[in-house]
C-alpha atoms as a PDB file:
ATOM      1  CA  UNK A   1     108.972  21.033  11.953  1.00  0.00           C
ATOM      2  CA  UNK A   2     108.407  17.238  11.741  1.00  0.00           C
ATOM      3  CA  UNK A   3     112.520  16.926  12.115  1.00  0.00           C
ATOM      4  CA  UNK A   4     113.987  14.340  15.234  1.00  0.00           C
ATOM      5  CA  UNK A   5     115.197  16.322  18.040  1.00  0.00           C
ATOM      6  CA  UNK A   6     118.685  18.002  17.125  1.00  0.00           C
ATOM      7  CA  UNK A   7     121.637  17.176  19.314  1.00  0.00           C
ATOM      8  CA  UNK A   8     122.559  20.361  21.547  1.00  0.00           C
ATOM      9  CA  UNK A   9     125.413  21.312  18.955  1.00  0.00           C
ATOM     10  CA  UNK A  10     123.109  21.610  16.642  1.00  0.00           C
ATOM     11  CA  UNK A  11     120.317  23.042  18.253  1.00  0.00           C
ATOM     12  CA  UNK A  12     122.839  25.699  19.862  1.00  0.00           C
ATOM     13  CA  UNK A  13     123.868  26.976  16.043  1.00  0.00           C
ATOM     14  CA  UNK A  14     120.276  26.845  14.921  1.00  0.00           C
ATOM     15  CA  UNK A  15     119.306  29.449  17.472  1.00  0.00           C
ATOM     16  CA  UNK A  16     122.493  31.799  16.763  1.00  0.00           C
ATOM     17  CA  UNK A  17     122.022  31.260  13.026  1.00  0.00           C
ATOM     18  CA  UNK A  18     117.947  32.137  13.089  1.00  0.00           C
ATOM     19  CA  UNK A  19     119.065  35.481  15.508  1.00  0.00           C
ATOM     20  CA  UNK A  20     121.615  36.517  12.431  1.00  0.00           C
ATOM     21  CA  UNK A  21     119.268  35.439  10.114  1.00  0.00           C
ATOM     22  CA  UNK A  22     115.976  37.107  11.833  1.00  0.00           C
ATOM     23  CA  UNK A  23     116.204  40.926   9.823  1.00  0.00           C
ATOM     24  CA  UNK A  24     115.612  38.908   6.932  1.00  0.00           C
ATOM     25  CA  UNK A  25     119.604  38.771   5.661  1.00  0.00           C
ATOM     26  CA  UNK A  26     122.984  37.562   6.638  1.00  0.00           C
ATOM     27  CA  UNK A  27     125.458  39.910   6.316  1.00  0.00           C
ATOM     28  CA  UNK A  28     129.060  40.329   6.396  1.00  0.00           C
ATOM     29  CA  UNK A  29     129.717  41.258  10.027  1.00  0.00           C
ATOM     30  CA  UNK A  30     126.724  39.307  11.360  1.00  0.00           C
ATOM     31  CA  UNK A  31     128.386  35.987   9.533  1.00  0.00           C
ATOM     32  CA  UNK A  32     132.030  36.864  10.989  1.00  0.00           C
ATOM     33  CA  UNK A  33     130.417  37.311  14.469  1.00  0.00           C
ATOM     34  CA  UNK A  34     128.727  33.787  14.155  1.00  0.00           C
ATOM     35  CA  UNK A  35     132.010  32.478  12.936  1.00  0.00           C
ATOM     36  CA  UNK A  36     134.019  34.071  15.642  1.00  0.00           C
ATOM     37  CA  UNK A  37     130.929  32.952  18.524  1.00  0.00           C
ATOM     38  CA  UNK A  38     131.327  29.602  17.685  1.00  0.00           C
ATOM     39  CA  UNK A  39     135.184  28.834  16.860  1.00  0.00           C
ATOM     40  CA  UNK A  40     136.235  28.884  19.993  1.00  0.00           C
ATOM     41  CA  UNK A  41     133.439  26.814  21.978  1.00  0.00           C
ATOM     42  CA  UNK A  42     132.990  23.060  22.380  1.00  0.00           C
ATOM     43  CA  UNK A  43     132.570  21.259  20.071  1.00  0.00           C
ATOM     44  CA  UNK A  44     132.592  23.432  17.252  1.00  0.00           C
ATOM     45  CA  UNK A  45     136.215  24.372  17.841  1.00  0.00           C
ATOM     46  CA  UNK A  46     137.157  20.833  16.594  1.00  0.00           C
ATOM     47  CA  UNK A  47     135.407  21.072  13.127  1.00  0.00           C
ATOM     48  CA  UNK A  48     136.926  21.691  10.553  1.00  0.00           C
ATOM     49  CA  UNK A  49     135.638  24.536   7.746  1.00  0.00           C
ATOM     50  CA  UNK A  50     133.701  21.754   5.266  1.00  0.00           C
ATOM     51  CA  UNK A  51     132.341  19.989   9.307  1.00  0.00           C
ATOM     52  CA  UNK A  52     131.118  23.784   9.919  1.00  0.00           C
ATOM     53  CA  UNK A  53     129.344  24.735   6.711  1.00  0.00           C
ATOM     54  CA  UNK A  54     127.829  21.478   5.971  1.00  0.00           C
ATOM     55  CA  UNK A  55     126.419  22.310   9.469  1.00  0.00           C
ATOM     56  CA  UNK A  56     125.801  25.499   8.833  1.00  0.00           C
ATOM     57  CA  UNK A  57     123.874  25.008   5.218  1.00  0.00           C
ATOM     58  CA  UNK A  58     122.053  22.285   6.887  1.00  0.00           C
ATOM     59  CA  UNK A  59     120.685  24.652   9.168  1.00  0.00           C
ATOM     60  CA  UNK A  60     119.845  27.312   6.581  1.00  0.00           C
ATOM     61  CA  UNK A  61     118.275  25.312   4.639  1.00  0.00           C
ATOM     62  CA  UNK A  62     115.586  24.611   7.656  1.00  0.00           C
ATOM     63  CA  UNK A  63     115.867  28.345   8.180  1.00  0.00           C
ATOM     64  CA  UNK A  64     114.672  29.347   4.886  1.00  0.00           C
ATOM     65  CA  UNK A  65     112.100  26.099   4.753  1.00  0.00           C
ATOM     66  CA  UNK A  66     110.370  26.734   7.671  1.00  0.00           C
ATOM     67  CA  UNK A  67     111.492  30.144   9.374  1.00  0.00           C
ATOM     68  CA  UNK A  68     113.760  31.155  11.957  1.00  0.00           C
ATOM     69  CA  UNK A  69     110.196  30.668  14.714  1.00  0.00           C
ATOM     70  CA  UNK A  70     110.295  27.035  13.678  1.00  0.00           C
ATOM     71  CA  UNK A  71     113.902  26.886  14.004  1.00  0.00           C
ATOM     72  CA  UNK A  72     113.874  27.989  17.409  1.00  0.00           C
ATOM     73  CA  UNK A  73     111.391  26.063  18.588  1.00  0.00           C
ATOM     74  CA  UNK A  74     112.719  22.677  16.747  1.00  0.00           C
ATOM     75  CA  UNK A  75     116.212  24.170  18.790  1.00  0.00           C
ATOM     76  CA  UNK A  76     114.695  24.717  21.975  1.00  0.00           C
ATOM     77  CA  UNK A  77     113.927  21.203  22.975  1.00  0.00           C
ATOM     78  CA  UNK A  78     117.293  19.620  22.755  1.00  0.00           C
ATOM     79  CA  UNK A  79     118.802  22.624  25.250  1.00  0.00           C
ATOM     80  CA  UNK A  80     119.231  22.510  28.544  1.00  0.00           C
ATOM     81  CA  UNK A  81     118.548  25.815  30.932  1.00  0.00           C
ATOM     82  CA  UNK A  82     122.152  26.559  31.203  1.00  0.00           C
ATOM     83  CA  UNK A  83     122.450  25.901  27.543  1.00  0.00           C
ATOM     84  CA  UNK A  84     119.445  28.253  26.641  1.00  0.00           C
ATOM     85  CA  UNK A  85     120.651  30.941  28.180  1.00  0.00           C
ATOM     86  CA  UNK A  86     123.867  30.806  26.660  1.00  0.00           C
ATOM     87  CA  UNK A  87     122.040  30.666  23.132  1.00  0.00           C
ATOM     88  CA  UNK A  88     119.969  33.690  24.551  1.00  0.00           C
ATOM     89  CA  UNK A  89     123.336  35.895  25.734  1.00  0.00           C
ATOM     90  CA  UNK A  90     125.108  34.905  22.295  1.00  0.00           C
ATOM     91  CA  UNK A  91     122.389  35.453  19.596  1.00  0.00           C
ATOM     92  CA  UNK A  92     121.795  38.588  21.319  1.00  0.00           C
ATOM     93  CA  UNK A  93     125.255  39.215  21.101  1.00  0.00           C
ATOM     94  CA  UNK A  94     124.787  38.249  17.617  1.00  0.00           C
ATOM     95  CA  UNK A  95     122.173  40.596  16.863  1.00  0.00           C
ATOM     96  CA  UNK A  96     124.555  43.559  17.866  1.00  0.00           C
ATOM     97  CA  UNK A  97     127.341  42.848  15.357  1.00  0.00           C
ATOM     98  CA  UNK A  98     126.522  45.376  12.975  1.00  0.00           C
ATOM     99  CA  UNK A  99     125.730  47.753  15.828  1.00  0.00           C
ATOM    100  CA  UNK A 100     121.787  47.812  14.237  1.00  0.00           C
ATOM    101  CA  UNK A 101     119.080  46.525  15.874  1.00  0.00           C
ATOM    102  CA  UNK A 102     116.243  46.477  13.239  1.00  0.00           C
ATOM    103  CA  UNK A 103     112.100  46.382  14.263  1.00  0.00           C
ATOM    104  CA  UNK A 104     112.244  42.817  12.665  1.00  0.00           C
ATOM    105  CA  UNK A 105     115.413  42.086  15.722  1.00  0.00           C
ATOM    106  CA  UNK A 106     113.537  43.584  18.180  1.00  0.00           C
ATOM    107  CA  UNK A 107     110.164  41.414  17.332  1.00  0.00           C
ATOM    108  CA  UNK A 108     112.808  38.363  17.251  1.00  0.00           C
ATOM    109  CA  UNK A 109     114.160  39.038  20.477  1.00  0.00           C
ATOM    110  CA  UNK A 110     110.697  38.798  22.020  1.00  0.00           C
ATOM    111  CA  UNK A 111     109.852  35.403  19.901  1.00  0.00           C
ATOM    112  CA  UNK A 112     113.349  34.011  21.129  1.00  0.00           C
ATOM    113  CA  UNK A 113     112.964  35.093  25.110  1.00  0.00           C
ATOM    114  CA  UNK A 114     109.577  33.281  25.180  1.00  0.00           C
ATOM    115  CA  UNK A 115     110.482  30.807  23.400  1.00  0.00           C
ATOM    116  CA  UNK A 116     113.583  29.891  25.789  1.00  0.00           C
ATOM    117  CA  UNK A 117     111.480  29.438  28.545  1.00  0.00           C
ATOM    118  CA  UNK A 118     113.734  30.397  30.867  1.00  0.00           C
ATOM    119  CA  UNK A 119     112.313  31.940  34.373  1.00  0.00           C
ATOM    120  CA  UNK A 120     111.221  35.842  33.347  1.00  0.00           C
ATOM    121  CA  UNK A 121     114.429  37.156  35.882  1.00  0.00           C
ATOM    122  CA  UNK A 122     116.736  35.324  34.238  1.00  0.00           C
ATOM    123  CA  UNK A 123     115.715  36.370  30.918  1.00  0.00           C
ATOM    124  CA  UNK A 124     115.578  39.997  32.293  1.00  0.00           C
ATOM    125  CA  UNK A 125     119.295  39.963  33.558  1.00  0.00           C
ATOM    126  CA  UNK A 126     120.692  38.206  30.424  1.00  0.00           C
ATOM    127  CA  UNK A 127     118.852  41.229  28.111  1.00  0.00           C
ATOM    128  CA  UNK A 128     120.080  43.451  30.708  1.00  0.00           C
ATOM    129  CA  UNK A 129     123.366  43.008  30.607  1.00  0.00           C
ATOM    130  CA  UNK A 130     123.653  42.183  26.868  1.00  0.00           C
ATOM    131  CA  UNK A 131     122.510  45.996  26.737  1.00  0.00           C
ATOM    132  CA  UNK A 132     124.919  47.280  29.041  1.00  0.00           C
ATOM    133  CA  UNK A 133     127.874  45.224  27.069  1.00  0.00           C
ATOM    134  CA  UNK A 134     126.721  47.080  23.891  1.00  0.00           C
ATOM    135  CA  UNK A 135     126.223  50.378  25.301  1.00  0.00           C
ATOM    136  CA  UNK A 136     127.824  53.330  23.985  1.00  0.00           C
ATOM    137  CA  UNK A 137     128.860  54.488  27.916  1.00  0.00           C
ATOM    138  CA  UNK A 138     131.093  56.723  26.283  1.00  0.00           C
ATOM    139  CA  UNK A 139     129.428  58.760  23.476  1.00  0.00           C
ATOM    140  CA  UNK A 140     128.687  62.151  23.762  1.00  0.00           C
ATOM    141  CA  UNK A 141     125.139  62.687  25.339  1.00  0.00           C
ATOM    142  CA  UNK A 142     122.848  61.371  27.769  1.00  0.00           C
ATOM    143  CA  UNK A 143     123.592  57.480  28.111  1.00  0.00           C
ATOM    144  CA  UNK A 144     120.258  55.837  27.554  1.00  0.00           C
END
């Protein structure tokens, strides 16, 4: 994308917006999720709802322009290491929200971990215990 460099608030939401965004829709519990991610973190915790969804339509409008790979990698640059693997641990707590993870997640998840950057451990243990967090330990059966 021939965009300037996003600020990290920016960049943060792009990445959590192109995981909710990356089966191809945005639906109800994936949107509340997003909502609910971001309310409560700096800065977006001071915006108010017209702050948030100008953001937010900004941001999908880049989404469906250009695709949620161009979005991450436009996002990518403007995030620190610590900041990036935040991103990573919510939108993959993103992409559980509706307790679904589609083939087109599971090919996004793979775009998004290389695309971080982040040493291949690190990314390893954030997956890992993203998985363990949305692990059915309880359900009848053999826990996978």
């Amino acid at each position: 994308m021939d965009l300037p460099v996003p600020d990290a608030s920016e960049a943060f939401v792009a990445i959590c917006l192109a995981a909710v965004g990356s089966d191809g829709q945005l639906n109800r519990a994936e949107s509340h999720s997003l909502r609910q991610q971001l309310d409560w973190r700096t800065p977006y915790r001071g915006m108010g709802d017209t702050e948030m969804a100008t953001l937010i339509d900004r941001l999908l409008g880049l989404w469906r322009q250009h695709g949620g790979e161009a979005l991450i990698h436009w996002a990518v640059q403007a995030l620190t290491q610590p900041q990036r693997e935040t991103a990573l641990a919510v939108a993959l707590e993103l992409l559980a929200a509706d307790r679904l993870l589609h083939p087109d997640e599971h090919r996004f998840i793979d775009s998004l971990t290389a695309a971080m950057g982040l040493p291949p451990e690190r990314t390893a243990a954030i997956v890992e215990v993203m998985g363990l967090l949305h692990r059915d330990a309880l359900a009848p059966g053999p826990v996978a």
